[in-house]
Protein backbone atom coordinates (compact mmCIF):
# COMPACT_ATOMS: atom_id res chain seq x y z
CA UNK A 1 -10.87 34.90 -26.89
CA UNK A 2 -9.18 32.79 -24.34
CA UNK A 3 -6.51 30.61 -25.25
CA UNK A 4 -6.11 28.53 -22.32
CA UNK A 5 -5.22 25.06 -22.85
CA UNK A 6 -7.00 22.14 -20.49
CA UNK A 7 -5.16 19.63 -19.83
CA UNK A 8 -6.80 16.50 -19.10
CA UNK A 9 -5.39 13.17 -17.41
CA UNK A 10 -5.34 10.27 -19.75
CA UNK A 11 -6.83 7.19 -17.99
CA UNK A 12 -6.02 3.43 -19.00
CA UNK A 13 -7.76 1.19 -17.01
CA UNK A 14 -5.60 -1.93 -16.40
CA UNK A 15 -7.90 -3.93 -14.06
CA UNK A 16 -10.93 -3.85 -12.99
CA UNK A 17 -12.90 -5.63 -9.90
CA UNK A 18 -12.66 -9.32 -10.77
CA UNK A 19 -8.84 -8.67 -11.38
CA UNK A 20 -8.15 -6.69 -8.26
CA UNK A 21 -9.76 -9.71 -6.24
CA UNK A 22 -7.45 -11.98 -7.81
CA UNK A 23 -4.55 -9.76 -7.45
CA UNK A 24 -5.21 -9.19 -3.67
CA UNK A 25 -6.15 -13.15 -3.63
CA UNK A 26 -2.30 -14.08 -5.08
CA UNK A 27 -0.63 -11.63 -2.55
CA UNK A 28 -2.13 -13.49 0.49
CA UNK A 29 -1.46 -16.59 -1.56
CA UNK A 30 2.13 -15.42 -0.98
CA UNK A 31 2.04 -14.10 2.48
CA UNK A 32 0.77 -17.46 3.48
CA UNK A 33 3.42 -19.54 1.76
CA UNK A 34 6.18 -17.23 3.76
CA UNK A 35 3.93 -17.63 6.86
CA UNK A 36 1.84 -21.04 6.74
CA UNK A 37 0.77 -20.69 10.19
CA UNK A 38 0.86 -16.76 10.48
CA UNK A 39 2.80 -16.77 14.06
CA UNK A 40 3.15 -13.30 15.15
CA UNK A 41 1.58 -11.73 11.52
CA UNK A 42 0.38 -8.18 12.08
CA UNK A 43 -0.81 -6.16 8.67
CA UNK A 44 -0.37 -2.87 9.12
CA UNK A 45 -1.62 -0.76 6.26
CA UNK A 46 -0.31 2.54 5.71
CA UNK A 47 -3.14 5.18 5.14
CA UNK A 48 -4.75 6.01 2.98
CA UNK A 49 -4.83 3.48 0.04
CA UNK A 50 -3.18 0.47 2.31
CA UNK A 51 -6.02 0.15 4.44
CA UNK A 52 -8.73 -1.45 2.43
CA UNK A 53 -6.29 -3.46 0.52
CA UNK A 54 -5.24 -4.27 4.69
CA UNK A 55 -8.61 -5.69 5.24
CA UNK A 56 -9.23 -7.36 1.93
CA UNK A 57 -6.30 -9.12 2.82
CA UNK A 58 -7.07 -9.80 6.16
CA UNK A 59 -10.46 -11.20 5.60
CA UNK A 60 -9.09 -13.57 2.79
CA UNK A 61 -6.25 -15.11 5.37
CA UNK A 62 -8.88 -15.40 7.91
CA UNK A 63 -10.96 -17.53 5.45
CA UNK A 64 -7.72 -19.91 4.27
CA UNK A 65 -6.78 -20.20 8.06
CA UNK A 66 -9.26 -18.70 10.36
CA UNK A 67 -6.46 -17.06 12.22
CA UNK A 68 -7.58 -13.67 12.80
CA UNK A 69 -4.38 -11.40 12.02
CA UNK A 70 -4.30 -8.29 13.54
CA UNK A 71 -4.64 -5.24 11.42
CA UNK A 72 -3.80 -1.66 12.48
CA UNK A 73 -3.08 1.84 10.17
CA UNK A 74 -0.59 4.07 10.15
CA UNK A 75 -0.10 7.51 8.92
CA UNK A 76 2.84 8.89 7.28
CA UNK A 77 2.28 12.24 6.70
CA UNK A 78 4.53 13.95 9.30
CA UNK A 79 7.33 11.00 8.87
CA UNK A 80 7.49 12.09 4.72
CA UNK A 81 10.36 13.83 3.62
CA UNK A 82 8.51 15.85 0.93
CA UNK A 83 5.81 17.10 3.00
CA UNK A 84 6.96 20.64 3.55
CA UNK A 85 7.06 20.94 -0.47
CA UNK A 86 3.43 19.35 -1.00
CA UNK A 87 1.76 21.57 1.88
CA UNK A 88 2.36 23.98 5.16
CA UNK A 89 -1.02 22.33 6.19
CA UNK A 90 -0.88 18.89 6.17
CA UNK A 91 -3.92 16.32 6.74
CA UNK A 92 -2.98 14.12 9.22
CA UNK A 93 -5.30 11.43 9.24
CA UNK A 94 -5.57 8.61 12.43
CA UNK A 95 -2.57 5.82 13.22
CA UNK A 96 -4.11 2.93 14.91
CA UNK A 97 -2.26 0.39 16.17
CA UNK A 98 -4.28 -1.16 18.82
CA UNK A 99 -2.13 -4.07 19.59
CA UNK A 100 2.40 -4.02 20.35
CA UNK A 101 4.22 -4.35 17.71
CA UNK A 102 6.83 -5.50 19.80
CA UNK A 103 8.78 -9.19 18.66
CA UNK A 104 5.96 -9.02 15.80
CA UNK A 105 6.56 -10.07 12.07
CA UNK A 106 4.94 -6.94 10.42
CA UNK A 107 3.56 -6.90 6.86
CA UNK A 108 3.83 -3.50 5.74
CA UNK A 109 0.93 -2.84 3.48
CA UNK A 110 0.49 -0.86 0.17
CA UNK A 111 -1.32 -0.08 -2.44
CA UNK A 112 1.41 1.15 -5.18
CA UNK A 113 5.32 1.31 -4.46
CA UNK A 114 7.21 3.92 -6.75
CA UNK A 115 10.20 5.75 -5.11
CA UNK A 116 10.30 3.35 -1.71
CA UNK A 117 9.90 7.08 0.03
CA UNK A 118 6.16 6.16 1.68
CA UNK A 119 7.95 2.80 2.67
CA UNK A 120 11.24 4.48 4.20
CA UNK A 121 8.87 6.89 5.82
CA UNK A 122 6.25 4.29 7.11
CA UNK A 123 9.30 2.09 8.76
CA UNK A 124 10.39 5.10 10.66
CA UNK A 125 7.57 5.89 11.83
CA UNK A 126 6.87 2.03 13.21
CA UNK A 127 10.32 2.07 14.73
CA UNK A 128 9.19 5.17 17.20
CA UNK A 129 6.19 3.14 18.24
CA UNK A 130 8.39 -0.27 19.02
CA UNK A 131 10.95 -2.68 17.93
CA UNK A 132 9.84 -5.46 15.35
CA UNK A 133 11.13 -8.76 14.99
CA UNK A 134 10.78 -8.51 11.40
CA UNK A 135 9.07 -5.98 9.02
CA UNK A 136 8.16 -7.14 5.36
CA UNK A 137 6.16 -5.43 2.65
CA UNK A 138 3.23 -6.48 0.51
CA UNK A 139 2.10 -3.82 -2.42
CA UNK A 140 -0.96 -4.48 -4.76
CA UNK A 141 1.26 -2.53 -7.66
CA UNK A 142 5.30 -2.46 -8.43
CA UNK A 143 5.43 0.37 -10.70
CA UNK A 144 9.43 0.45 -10.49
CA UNK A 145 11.54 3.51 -10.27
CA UNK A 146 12.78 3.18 -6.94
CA UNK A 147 14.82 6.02 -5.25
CA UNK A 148 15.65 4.37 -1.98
CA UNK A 149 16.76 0.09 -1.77
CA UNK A 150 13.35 -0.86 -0.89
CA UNK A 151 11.64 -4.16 -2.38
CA UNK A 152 8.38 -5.95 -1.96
CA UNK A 153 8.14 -9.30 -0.65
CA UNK A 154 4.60 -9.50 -1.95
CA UNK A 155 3.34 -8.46 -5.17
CA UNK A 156 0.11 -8.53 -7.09
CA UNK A 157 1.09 -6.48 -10.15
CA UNK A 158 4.31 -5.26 -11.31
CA UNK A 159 4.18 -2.96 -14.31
CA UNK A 160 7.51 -3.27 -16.31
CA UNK A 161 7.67 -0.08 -18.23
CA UNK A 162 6.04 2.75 -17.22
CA UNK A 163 6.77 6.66 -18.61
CA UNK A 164 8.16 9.28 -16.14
CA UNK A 165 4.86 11.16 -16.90
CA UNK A 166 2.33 8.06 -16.26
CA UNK A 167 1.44 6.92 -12.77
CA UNK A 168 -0.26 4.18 -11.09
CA UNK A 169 -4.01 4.85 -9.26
CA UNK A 170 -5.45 2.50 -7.07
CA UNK A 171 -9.18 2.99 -6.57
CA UNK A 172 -10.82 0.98 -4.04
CA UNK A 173 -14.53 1.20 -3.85
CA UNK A 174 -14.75 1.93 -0.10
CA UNK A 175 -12.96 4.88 -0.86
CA UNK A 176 -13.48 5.71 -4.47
CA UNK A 177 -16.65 3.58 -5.21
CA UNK A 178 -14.92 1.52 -7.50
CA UNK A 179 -12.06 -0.55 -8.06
CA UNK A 180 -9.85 0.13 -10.81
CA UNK A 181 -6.21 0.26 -11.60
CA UNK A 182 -5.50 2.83 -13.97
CA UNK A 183 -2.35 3.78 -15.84
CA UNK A 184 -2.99 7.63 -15.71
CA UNK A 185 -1.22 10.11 -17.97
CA UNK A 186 -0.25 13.77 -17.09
């Protein structure tokens, strides 16, 4: 007889669509305060979970302003610090930034923010493409437990207490078919 144990991911959903939307809705509530007229306002969402939280955002400041921001995507992977541990293959996936960044006021965009290391990785990588006037960061989810001094400007959710063995998903239905925030358990 076997005796292998499964282990299974505990799942605690902590919003759902409706709540996401008004999440998303509060952080562009915010950028817009900061940025009435949104001179100079580039998103840039970081791949992979940034980028339809990028144009959920992007769609709902064209519709309170109808400025049309420009959005581009960057990838990370190479820029990580940990990606030598995690793979020797890594998937790079596309940067696109059709537009300078040059003198811009960047919003850096996220889904979750834990250690700061995506974020510390992600500015890097925009400083070898071109020099900012300002860069600024807008996450769907503070978890906490930051490793590195980096804080959000613009928050939907920030989870107070969270156990080193939990973590934050952010499913978005264009890439998950569904939206959810789950507290997950391993």
């Amino acid at each position: 007889m076997n005796n292998q144990i499964l282990l299974q991911k505990a799942k605690k959903v902590i919003a759902g669509p409706k709540k996401i939307s008004r999440l998303i809705e509060k952080v562009a509530d915010q950028i817009l305060k900061a940025h009435p007229i949104l001179e100079k306002v580039v998103l840039i969402g970081i791949q992979t979970g940034g980028t339809p939280f990028t144009n959920r955002l992007k769609k709902i400041l064209y519709e309170n302003t109808e400025v049309e921001v420009p959005v581009g995507y960057l990838d990370i992977t190479l820029y990580r610090d940990d990606w030598t541990r995690i793979t020797n293959y890594p998937k790079v996936k596309k940067t696109e930034i059709p537009f300078s960044i040059e003198d811009s006021n960047i919003i850096l965009v996220d889904d979750v923010i834990y250690t700061g290391r995506t974020v510390r990785a992600a500015m890097d990588a925009l400083v070898d493409i071109g020099r900012p006037k300002k860069i600024e960061l807008a996450v769907l989810v503070d978890r906490g437990g930051r490793e590195f001094p980096i804080e959000p400007n613009y928050v939907g959710l920030k989870i107070k207490k969270i156990n080193y063995n939990q973590y934050v998903s952010v499913y978005f239905k264009e890439l998950h078919n569904r939206d959810q925030i789950c507290l997950e358990v391993y």
